[in-house]
Protein backbone atom coordinates (compact mmCIF):
# COMPACT_ATOMS: atom_id res chain seq x y z
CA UNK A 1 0.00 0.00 0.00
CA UNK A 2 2.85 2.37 1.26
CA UNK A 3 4.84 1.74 -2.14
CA UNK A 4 1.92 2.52 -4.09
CA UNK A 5 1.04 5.72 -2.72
CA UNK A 6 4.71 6.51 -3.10
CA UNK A 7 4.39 5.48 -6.78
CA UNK A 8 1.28 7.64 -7.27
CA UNK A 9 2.79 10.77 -5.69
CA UNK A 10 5.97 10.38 -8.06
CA UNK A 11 3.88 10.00 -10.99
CA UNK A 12 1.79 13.05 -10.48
CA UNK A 13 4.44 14.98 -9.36
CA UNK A 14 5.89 14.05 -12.85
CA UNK A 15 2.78 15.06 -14.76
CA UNK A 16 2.76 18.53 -12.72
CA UNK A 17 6.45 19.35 -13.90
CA UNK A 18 5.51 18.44 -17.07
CA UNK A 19 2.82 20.98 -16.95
CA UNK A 20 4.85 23.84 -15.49
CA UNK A 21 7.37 23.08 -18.41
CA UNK A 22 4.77 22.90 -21.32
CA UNK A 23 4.47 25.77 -24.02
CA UNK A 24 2.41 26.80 -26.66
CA UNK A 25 4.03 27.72 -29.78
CA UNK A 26 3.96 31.41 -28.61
CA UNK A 27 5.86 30.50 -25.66
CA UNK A 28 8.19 28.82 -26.78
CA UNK A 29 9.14 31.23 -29.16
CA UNK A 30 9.41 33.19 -26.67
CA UNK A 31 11.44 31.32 -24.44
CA UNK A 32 13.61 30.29 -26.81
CA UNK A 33 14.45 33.98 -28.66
CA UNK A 34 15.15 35.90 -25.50
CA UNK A 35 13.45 33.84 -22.48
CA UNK A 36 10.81 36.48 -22.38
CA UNK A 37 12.96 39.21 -21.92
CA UNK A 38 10.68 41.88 -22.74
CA UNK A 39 13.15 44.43 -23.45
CA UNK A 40 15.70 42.18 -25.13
CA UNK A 41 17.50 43.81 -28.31
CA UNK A 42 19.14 41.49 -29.99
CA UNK A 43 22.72 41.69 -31.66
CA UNK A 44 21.39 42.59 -35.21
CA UNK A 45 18.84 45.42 -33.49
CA UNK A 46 16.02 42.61 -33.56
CA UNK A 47 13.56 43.55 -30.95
CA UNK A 48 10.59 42.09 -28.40
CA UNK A 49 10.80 38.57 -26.75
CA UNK A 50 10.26 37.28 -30.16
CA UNK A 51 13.06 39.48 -31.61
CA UNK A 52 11.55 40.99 -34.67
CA UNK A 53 13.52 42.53 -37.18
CA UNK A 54 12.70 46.74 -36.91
CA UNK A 55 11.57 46.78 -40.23
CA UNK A 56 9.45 44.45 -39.53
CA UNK A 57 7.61 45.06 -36.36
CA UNK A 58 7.04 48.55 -38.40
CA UNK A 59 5.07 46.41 -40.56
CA UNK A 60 2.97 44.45 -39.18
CA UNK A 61 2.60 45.99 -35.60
CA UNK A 62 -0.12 48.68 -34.82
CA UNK A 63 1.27 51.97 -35.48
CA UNK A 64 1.18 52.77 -31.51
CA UNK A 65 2.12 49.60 -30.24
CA UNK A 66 4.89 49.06 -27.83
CA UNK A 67 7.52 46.12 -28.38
CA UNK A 68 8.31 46.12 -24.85
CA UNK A 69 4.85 44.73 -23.89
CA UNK A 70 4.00 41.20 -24.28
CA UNK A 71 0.80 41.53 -25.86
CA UNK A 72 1.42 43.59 -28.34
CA UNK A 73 4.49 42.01 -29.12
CA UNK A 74 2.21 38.90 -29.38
CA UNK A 75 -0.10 40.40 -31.98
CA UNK A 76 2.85 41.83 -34.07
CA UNK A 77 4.53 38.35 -34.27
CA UNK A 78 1.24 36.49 -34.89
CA UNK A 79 0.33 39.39 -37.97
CA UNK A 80 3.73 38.30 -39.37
CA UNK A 81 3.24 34.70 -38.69
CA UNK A 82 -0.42 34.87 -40.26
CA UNK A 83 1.65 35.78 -43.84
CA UNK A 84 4.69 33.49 -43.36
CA UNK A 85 2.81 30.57 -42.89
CA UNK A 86 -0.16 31.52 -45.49
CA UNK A 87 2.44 31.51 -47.88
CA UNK A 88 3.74 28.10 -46.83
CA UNK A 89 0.08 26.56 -47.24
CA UNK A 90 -0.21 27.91 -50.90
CA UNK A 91 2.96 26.11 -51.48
CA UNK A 92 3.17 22.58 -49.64
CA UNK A 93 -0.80 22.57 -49.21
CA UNK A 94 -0.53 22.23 -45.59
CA UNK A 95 0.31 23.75 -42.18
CA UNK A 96 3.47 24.15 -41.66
CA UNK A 97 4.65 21.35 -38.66
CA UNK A 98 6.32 22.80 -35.12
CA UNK A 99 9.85 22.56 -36.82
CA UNK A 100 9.06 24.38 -39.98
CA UNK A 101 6.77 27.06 -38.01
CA UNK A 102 10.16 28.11 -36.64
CA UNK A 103 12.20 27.87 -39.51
CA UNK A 104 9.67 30.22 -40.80
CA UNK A 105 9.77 32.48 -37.72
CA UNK A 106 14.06 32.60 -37.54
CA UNK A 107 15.01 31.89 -41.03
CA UNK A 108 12.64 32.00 -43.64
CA UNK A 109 14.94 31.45 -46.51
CA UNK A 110 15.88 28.36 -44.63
CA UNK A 111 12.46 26.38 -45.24
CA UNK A 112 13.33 23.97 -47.42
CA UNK A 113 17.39 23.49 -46.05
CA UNK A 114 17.79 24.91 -42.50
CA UNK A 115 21.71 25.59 -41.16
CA UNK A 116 23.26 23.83 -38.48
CA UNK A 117 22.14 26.45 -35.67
CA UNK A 118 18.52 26.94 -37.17
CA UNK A 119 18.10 23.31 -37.19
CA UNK A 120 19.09 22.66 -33.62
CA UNK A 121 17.06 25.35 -32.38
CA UNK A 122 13.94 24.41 -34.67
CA UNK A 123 14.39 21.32 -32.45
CA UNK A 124 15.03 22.26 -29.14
CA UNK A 125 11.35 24.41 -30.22
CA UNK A 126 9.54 21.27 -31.26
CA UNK A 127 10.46 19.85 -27.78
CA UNK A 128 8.97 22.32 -26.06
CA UNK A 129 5.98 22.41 -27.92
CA UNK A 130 5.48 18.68 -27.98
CA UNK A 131 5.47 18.66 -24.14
CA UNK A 132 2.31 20.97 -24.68
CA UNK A 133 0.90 18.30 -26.67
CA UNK A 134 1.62 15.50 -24.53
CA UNK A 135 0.33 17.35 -21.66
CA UNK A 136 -2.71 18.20 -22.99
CA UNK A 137 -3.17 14.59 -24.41
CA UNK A 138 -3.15 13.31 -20.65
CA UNK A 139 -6.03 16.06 -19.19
């Protein structure tokens, strides 16, 4: 009796981390560019936790919108992530999958033969995202 409550308690507790760890695509993204670092500029003057290029946050974010606020970072990445992967359906008549929705995001160019370093961290995305899915596969 004793060993299975043990048992039960370890499992759980394994399902809870598992929840604390999952991420949505947005997330992840997130996590991943600048571990949602709100005022994060990056190296090549990218900016927001999804580090946009300036030119294009001017783009596709509302005219007034702040980068250094998560939700409107949010929208601007999603706007620009509405066209990117649009684009990709016309092509390949699909969605793009976890690993090419962040090719798409870091290096567009990169779709159909991602680098080293693009690849890797297309990877390390799709693991966080697929704990999402196995999370919310066990509720």
């Amino acid at each position: 009796m004793r060993l299975r409550l043990i048992i039960t308690t370890v499992a759980l507790g394994f399902e809870v981390s598992l929840k604390v760890q999952a991420m949505d695509r947005w997330s992840a993204l997130s996590q991943i560019e600048t571990r949602d670092n709100d005022k994060a500029i990056g190296s090549a003057g990218e900016i927001s936790r999804y580090q946009m290029k300036p030119r294009l946050w001017r783009r596709y974010a509302r005219l007034d919108a702040d980068w250094k606020k998560p939700d409107e970072a949010l929208a601007a990445a999603q706007e620009l992530m509405k066209e990117r992967s649009a684009a990709f359906q016309r092509i390949h008549n699909r969605a793009p999958t976890d690993f090419e929705f962040y090719v798409l995001w870091n290096a567009p160019a990169q779709i159909q033969n991602p680098r080293r370093v693009v690849r890797e961290r297309a990877e390390r995305f799709c693991r966080l995202v697929a704990l999402d899915t196995r999370t919310a596969k066990a509720d």
